[in-house]
N, C-alpha and C. Protein backbone atom coordinates (compact mmCIF):
# COMPACT_ATOMS: atom_id res chain seq x y z
N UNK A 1 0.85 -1.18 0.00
CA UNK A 1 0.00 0.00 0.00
C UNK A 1 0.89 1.24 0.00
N UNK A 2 0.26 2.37 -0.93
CA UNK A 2 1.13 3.31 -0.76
C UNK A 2 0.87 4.28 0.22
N UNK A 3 1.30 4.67 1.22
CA UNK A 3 0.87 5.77 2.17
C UNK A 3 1.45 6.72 2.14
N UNK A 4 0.49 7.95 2.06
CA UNK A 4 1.00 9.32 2.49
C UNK A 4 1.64 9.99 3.47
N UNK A 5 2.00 10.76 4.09
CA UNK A 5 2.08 11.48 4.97
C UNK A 5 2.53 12.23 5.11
N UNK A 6 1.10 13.45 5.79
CA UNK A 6 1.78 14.71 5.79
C UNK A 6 2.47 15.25 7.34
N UNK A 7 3.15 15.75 7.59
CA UNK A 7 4.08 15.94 8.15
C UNK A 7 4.88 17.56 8.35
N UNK A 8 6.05 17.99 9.36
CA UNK A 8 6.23 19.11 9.36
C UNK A 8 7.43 19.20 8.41
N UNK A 9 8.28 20.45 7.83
CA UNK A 9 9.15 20.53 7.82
C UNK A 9 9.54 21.91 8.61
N UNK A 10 9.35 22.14 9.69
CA UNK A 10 9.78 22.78 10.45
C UNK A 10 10.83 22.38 10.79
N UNK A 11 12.26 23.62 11.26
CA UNK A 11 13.18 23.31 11.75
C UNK A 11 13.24 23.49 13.50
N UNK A 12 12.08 23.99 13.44
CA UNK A 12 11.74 24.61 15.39
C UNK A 12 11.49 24.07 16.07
N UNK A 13 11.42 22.73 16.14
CA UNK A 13 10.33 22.17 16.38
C UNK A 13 10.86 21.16 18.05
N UNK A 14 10.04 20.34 18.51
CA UNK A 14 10.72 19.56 19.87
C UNK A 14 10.94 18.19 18.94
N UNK A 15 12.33 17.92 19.61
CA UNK A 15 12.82 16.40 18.80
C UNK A 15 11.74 15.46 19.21
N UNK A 16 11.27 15.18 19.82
CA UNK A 16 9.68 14.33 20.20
C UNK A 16 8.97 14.24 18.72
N UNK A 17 9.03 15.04 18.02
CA UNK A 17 8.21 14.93 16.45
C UNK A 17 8.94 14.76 15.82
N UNK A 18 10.58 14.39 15.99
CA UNK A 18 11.27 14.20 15.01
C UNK A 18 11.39 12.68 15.12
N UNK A 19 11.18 12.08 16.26
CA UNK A 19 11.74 10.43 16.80
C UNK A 19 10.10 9.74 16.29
N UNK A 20 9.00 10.86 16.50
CA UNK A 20 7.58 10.36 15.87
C UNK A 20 7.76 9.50 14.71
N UNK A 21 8.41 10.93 13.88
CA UNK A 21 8.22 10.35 12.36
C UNK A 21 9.43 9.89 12.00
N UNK A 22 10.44 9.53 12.70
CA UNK A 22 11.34 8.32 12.60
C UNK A 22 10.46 6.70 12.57
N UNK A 23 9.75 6.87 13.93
CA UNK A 23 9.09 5.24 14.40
C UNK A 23 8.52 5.52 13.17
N UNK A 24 7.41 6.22 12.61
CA UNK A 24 6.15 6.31 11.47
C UNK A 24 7.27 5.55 10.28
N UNK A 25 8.34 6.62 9.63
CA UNK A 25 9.15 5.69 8.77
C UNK A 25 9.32 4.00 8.80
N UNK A 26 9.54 4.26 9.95
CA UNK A 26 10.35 2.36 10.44
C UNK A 26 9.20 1.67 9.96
N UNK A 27 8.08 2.11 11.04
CA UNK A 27 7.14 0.57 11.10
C UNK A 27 6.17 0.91 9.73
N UNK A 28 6.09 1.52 8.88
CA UNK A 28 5.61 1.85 7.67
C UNK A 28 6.32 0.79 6.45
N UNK A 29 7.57 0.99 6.23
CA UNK A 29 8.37 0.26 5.74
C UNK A 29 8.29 -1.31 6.63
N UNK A 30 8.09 -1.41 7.60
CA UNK A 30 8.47 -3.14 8.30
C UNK A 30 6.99 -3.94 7.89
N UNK A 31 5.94 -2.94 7.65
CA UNK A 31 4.69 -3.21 7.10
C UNK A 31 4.45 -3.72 5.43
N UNK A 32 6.22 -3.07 5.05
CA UNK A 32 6.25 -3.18 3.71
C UNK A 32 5.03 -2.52 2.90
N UNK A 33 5.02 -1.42 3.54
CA UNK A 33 4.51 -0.25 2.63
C UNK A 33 5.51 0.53 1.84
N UNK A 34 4.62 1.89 0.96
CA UNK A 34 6.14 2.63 0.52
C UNK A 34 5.49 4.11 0.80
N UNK A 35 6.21 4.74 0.92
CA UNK A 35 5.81 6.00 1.64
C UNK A 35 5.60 6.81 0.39
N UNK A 36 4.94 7.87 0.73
CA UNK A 36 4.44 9.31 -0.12
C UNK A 36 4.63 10.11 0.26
N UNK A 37 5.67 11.39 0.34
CA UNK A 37 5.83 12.18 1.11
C UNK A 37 6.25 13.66 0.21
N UNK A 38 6.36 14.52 0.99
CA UNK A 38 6.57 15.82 0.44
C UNK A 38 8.03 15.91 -0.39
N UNK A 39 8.67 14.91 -0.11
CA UNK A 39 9.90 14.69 -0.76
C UNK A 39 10.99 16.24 0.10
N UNK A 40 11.34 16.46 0.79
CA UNK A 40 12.47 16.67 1.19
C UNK A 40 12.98 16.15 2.17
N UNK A 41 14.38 16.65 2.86
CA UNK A 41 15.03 15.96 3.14
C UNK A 41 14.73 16.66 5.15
N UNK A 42 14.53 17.72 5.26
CA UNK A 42 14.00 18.88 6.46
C UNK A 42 13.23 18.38 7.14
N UNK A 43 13.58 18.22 8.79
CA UNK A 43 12.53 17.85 10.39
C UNK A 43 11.89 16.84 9.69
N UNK A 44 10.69 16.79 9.98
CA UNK A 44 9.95 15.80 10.25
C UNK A 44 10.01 14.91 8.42
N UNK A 45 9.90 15.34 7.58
CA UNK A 45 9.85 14.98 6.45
C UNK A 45 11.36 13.91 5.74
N UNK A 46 12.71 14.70 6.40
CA UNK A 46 13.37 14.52 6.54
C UNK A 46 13.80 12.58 7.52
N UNK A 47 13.19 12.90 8.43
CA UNK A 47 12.89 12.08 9.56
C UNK A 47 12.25 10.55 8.94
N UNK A 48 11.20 10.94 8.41
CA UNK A 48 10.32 9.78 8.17
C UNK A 48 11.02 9.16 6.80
N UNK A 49 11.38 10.07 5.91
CA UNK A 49 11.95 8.96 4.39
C UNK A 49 13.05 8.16 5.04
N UNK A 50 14.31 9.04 5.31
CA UNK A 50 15.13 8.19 6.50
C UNK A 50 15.01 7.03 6.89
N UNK A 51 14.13 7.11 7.74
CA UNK A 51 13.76 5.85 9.16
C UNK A 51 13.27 4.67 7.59
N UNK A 52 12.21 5.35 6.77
CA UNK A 52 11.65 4.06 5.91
C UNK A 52 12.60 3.57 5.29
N UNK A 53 13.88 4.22 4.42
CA UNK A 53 14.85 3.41 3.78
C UNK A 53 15.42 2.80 4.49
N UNK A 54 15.49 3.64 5.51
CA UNK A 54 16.54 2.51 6.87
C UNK A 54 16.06 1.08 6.80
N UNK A 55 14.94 0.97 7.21
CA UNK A 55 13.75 -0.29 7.11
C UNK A 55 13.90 -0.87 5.86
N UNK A 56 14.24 -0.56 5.20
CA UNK A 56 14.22 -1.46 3.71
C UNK A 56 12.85 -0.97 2.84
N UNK A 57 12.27 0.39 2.94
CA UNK A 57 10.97 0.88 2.69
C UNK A 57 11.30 1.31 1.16
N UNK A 58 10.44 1.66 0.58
CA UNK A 58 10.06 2.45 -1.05
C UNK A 58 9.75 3.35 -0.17
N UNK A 59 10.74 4.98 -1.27
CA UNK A 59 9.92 5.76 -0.95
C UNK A 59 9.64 7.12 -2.61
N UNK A 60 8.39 7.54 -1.96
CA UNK A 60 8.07 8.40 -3.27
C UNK A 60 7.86 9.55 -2.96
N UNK A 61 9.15 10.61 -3.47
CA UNK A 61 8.91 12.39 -2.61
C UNK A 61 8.60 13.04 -3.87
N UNK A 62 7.94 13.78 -3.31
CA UNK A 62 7.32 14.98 -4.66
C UNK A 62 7.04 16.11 -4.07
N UNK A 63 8.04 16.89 -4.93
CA UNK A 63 8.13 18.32 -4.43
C UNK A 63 8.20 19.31 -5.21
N UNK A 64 7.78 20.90 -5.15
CA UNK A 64 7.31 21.76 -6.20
C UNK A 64 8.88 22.32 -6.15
N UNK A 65 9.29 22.76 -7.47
CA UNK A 65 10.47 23.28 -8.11
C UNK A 65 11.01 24.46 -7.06
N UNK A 66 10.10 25.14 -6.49
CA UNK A 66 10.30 26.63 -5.58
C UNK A 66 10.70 26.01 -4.30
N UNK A 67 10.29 24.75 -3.46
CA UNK A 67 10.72 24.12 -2.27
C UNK A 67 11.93 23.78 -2.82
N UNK A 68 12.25 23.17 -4.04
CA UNK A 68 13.72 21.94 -4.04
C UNK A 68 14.75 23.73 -4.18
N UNK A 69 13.98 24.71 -4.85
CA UNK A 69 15.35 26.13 -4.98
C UNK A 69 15.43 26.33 -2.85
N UNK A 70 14.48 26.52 -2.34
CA UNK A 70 14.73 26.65 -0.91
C UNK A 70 14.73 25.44 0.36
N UNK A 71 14.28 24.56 -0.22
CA UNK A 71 14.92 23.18 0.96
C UNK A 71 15.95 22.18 0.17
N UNK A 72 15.65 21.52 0.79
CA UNK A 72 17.02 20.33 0.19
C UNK A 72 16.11 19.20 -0.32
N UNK A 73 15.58 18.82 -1.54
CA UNK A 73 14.80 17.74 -2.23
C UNK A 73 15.59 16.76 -1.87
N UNK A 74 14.99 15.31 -1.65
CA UNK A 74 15.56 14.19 -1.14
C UNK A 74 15.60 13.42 -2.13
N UNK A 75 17.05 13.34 -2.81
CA UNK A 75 17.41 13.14 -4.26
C UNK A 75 17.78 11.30 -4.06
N UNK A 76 17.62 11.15 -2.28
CA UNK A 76 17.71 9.83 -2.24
C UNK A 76 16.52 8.76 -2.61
N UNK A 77 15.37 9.58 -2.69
CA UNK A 77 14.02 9.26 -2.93
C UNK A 77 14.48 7.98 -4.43
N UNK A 78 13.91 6.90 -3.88
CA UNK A 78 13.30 5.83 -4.93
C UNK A 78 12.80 6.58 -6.18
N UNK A 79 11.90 7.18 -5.77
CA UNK A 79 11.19 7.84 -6.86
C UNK A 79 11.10 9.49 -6.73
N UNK A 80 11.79 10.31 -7.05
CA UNK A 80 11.34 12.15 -6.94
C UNK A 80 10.81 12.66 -8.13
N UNK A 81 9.92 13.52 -8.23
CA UNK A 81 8.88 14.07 -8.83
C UNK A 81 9.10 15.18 -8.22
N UNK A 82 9.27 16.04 -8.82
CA UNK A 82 9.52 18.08 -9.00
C UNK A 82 8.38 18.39 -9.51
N UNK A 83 7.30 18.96 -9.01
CA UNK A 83 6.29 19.73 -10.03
C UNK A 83 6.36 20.91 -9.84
N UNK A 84 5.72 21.66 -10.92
CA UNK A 84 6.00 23.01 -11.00
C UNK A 84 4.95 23.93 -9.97
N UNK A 85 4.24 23.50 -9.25
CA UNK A 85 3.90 24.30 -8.40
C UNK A 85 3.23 23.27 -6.76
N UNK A 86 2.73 23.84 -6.16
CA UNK A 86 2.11 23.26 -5.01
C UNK A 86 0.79 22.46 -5.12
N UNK A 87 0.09 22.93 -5.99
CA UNK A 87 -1.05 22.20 -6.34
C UNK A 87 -0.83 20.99 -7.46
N UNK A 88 -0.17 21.33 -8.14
CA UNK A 88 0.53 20.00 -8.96
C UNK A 88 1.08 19.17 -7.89
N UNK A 89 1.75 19.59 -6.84
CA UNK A 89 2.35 18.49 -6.06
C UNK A 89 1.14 17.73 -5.40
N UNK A 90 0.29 18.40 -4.48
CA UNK A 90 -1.10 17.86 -3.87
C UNK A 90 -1.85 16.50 -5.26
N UNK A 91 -2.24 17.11 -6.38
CA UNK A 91 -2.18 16.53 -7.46
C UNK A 91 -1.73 14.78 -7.42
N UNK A 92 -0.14 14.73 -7.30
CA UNK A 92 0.54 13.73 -7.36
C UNK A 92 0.69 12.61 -6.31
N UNK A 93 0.62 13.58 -5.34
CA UNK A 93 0.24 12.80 -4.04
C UNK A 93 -0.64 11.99 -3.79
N UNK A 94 -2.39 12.38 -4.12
CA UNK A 94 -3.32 11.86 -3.87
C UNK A 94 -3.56 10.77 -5.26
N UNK A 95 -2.72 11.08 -5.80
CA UNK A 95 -3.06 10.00 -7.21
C UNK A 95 -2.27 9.05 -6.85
N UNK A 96 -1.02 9.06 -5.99
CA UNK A 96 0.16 7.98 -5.51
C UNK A 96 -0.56 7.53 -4.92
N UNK A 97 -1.75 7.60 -4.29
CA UNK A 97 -1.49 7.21 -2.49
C UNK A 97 -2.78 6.52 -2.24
N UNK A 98 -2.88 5.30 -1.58
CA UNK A 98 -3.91 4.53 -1.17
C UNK A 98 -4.42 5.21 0.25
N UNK A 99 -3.76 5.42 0.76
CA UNK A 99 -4.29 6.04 2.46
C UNK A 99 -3.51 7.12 2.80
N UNK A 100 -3.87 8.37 3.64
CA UNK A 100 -3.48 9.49 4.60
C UNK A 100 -3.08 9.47 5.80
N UNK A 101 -1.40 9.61 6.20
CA UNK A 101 -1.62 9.74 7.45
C UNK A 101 -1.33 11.09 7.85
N UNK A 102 -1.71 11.47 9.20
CA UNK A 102 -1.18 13.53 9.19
C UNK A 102 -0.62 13.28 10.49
N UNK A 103 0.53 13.52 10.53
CA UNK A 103 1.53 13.81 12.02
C UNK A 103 1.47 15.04 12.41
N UNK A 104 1.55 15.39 13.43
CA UNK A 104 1.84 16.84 13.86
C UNK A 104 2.47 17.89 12.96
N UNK A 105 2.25 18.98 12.39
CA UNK A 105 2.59 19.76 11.35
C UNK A 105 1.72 21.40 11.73
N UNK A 106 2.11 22.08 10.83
CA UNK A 106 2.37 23.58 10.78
C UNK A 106 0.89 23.71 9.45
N UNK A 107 1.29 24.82 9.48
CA UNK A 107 -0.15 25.47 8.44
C UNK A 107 -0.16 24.74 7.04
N UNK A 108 1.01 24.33 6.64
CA UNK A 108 1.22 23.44 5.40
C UNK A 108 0.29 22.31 5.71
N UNK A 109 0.81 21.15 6.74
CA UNK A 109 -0.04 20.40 7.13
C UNK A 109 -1.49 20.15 7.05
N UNK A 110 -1.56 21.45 7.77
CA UNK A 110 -3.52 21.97 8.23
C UNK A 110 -3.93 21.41 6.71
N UNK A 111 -3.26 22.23 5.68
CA UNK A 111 -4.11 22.54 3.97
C UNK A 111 -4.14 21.09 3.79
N UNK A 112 -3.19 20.43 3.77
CA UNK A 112 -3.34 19.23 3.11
C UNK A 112 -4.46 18.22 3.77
N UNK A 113 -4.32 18.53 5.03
CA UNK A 113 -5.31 17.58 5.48
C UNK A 113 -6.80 17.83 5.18
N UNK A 114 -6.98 19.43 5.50
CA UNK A 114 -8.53 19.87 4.90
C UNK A 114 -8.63 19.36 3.61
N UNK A 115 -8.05 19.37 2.74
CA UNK A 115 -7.87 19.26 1.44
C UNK A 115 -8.64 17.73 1.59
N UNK A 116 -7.72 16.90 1.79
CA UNK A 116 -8.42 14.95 2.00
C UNK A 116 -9.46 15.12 2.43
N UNK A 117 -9.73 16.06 3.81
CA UNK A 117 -10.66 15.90 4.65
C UNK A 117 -12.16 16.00 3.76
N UNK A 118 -12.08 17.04 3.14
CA UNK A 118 -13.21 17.68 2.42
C UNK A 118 -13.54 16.86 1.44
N UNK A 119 -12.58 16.34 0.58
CA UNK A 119 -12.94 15.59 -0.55
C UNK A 119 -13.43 14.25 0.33
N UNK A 120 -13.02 13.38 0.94
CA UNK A 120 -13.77 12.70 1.65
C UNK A 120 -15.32 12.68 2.08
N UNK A 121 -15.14 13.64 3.05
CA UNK A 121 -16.70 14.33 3.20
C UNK A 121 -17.71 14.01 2.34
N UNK A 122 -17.18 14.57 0.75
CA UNK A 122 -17.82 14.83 -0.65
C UNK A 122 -17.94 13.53 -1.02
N UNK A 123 -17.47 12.55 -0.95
CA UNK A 123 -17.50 11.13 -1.38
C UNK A 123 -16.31 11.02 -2.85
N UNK A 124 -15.73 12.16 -2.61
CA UNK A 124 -14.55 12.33 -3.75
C UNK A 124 -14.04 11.17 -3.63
N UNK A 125 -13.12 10.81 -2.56
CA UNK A 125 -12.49 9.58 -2.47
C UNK A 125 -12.73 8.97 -1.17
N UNK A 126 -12.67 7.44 -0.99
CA UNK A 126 -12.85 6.46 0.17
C UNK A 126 -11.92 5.94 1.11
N UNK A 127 -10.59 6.82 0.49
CA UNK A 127 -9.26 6.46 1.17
C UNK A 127 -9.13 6.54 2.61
N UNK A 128 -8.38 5.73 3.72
CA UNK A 128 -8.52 6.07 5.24
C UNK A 128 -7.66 7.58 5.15
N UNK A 129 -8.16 8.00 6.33
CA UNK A 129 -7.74 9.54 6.20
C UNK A 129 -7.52 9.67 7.99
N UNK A 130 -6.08 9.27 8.82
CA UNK A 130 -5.77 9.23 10.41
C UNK A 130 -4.85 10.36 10.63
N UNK A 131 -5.16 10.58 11.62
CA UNK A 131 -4.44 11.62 12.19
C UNK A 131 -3.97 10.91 13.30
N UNK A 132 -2.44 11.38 13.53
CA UNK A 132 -1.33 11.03 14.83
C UNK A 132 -1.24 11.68 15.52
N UNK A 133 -2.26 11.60 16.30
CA UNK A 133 -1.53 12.45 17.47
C UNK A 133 -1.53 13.03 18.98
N UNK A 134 -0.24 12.20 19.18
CA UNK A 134 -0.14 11.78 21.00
C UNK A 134 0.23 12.58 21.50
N UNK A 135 0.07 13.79 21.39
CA UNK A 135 0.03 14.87 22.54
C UNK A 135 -1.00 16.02 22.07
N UNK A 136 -1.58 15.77 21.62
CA UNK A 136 -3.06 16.46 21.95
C UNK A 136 -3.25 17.88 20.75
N UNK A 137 -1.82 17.95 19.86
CA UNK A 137 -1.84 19.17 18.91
C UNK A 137 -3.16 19.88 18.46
N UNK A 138 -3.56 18.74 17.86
CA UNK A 138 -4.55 19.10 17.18
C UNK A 138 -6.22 19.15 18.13
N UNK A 139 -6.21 18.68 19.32
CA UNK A 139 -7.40 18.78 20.12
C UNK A 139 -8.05 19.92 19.62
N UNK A 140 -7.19 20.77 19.41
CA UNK A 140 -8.09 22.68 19.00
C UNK A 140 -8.92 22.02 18.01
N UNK A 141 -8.03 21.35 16.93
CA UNK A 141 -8.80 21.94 15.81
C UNK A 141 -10.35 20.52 15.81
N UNK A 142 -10.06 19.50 16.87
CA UNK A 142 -11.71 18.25 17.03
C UNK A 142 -12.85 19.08 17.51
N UNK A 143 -12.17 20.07 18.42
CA UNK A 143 -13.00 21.04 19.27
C UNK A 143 -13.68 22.36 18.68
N UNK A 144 -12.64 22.72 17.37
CA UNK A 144 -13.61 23.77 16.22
C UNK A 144 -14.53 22.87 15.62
N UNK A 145 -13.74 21.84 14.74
CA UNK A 145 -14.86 21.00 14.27
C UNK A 145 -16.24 20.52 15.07
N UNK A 146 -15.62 19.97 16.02
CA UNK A 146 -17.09 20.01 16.58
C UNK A 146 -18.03 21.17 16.99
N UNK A 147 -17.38 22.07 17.16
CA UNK A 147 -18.94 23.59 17.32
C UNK A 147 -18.91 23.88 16.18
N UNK A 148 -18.04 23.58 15.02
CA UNK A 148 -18.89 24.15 14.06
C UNK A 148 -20.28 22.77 13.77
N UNK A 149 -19.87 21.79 13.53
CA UNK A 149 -21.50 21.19 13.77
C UNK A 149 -22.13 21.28 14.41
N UNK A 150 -21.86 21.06 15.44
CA UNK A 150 -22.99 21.90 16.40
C UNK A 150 -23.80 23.12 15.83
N UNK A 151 -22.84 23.99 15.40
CA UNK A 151 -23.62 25.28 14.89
C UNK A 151 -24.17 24.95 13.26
N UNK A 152 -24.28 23.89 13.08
CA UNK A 152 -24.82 23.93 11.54
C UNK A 152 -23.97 24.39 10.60
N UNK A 153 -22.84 23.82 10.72
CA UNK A 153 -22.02 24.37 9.53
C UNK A 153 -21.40 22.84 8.69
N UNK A 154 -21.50 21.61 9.39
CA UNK A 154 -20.98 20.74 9.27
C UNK A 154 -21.99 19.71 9.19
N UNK A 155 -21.97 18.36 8.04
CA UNK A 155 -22.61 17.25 8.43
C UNK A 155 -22.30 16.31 9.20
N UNK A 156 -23.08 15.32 10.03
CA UNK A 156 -21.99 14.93 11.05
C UNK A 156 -21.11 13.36 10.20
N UNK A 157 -20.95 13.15 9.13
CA UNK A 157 -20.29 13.04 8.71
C UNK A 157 -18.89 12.95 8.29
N UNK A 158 -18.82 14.74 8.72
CA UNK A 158 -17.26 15.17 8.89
C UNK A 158 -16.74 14.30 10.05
N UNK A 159 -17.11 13.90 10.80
CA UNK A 159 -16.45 12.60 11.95
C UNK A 159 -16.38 11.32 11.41
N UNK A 160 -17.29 10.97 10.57
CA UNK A 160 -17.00 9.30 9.79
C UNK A 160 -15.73 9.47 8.86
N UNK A 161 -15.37 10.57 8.47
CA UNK A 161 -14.41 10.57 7.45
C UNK A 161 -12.91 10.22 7.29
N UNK A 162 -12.30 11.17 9.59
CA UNK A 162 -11.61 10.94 9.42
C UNK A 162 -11.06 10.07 10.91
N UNK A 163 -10.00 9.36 11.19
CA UNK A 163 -9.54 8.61 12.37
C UNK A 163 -8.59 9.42 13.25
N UNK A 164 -8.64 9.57 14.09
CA UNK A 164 -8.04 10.49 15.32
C UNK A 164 -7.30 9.13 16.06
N UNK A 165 -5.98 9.38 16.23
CA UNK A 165 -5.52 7.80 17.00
C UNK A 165 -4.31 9.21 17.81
N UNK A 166 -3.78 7.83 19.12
CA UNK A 166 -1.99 8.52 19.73
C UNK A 166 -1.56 7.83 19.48
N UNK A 167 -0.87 6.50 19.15
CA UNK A 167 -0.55 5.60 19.00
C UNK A 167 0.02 4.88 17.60
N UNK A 168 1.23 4.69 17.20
CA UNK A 168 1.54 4.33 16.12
C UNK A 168 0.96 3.12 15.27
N UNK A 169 0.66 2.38 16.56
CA UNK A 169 0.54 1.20 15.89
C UNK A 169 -0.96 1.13 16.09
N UNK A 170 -1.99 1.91 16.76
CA UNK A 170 -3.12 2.13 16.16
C UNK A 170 -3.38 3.01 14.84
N UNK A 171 -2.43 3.66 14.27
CA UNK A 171 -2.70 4.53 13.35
C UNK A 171 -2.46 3.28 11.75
N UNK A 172 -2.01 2.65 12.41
CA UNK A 172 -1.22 1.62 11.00
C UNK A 172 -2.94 0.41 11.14
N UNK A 173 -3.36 0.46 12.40
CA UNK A 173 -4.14 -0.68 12.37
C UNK A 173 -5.28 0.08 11.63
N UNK A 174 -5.11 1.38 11.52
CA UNK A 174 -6.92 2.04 11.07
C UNK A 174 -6.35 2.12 9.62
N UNK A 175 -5.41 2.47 9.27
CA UNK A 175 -4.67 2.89 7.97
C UNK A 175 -5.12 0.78 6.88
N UNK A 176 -4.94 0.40 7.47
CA UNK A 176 -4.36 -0.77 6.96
C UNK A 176 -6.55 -1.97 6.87
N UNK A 177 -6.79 -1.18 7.74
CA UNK A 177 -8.28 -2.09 7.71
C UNK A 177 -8.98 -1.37 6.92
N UNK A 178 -8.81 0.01 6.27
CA UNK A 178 -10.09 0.10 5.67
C UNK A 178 -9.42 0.59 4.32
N UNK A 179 -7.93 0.34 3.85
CA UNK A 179 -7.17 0.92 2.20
C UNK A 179 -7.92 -0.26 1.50
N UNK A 180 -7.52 0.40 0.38
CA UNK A 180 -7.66 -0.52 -0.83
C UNK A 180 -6.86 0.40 -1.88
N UNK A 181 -5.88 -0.94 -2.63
CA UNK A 181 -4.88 -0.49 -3.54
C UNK A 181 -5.28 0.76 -4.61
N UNK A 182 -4.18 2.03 -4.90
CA UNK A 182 -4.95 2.57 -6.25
C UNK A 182 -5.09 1.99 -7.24
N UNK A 183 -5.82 2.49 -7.93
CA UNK A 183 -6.09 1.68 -9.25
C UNK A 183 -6.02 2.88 -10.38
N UNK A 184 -5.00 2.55 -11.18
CA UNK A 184 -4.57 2.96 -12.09
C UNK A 184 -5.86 3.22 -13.02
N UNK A 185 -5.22 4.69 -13.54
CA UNK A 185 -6.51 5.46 -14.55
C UNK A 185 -5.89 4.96 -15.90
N UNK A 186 -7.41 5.07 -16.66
CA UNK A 186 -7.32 4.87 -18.11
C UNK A 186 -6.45 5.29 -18.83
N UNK A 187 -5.91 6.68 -18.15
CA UNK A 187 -4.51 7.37 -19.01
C UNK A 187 -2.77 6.65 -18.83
N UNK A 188 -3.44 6.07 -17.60
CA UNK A 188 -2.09 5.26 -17.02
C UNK A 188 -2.15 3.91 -17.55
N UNK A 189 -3.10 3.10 -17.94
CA UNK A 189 -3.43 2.49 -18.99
C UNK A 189 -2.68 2.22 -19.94
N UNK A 190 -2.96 3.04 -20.63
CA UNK A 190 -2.68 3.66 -22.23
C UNK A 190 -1.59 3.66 -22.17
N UNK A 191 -0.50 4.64 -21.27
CA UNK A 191 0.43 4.99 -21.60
C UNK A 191 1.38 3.61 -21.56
N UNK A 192 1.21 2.56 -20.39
CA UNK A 192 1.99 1.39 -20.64
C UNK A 192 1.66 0.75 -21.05
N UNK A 193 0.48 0.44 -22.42
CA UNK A 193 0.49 0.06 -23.38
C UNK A 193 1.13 0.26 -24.48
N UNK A 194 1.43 2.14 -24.44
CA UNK A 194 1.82 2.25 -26.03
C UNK A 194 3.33 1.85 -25.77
């Protein structure tokens, strides 16, 4: 299965999120998955391709041309993909990727996850969509979500969509019971035909 994950590349950050998405690398790869990631080499992003090659993991980074001029693209990547902007990268990601996981992360983070979150919601896609996280980061944002349904802004829905775990190896057990492989589009088809 291919898994995502979004993640920080903060350099500020407490090493506690850096040893996170070390374990996330390891036992991702020992699962014999292959990772999807933002493709650089920086904190947490940095952290997790790492730990998965360490493991003997595949990994697949994809990153927009303006990050690889200001971070360091992880040229060790199995597979790297440069797109020319940020939404081309989002793009590539969700077309790689059988399941979502979101580790503790910064405003980058937030987008990507609303991003799954919403299309989910929509019945866009059926992919598991978990969030990591054992120290409570994100509590704010279960606690907006929930008054905003409360206040009628939300179906309650938005809670079937996505998995809230602390625990690594609950995040792999929710990740892993409800994927199902991508399945290659008609254009992807074609092309390894002609």
């Amino acid at each position: 299965m291919n898994i995502c994950v979004f993640c920080a590349s903060s350099r500020h950050i407490d090493d506690k999120y850096l040893r996170l998405a070390a374990e996330v690398g390891g036992e991702l790869a020992r699962r014999g998955h292959t990772l999807v990631s933002g493709g650089a080499t920086v904190s947490c992003m940095g952290e997790i391709t790492r730990a998965a090659r360490a493991a003997g993991g595949r990994t697949i980074g994809v990153i927009p041309q303006v990050l690889v001029d200001i971070e360091v693209a992880d040229e060790d990547s199995d597979e790297l993909i440069v797109t020319a902007d940020m939404r081309e990268r989002k793009g590539h990601m969700d077309a790689r990727s059988d399941a979502f996981l979101v580790l503790p992360g910064g405003i980058g983070t937030l987008e990507e996850l609303f991003e799954m979150w919403t299309a989910r919601v929509l019945g866009i896609h059926d992919r598991p969509l978990v969030i990591l996280d054992p120290w409570g980061l994100y509590q704010p944002l279960r606690d907006l979500v929930t008054g905003m349904y409360d206040a009628g802004f939300c179906r309650a829905d938005v809670f079937d969509a996505i998995s809230w775990t602390t625990t690594v190896e609950e995040a792999f057990a929710r990740l892993e019971a409800r994927a199902q492989p991508v399945r290659p589009s008609v254009e992807e088809l074609s092309e390894a035909a002609d």
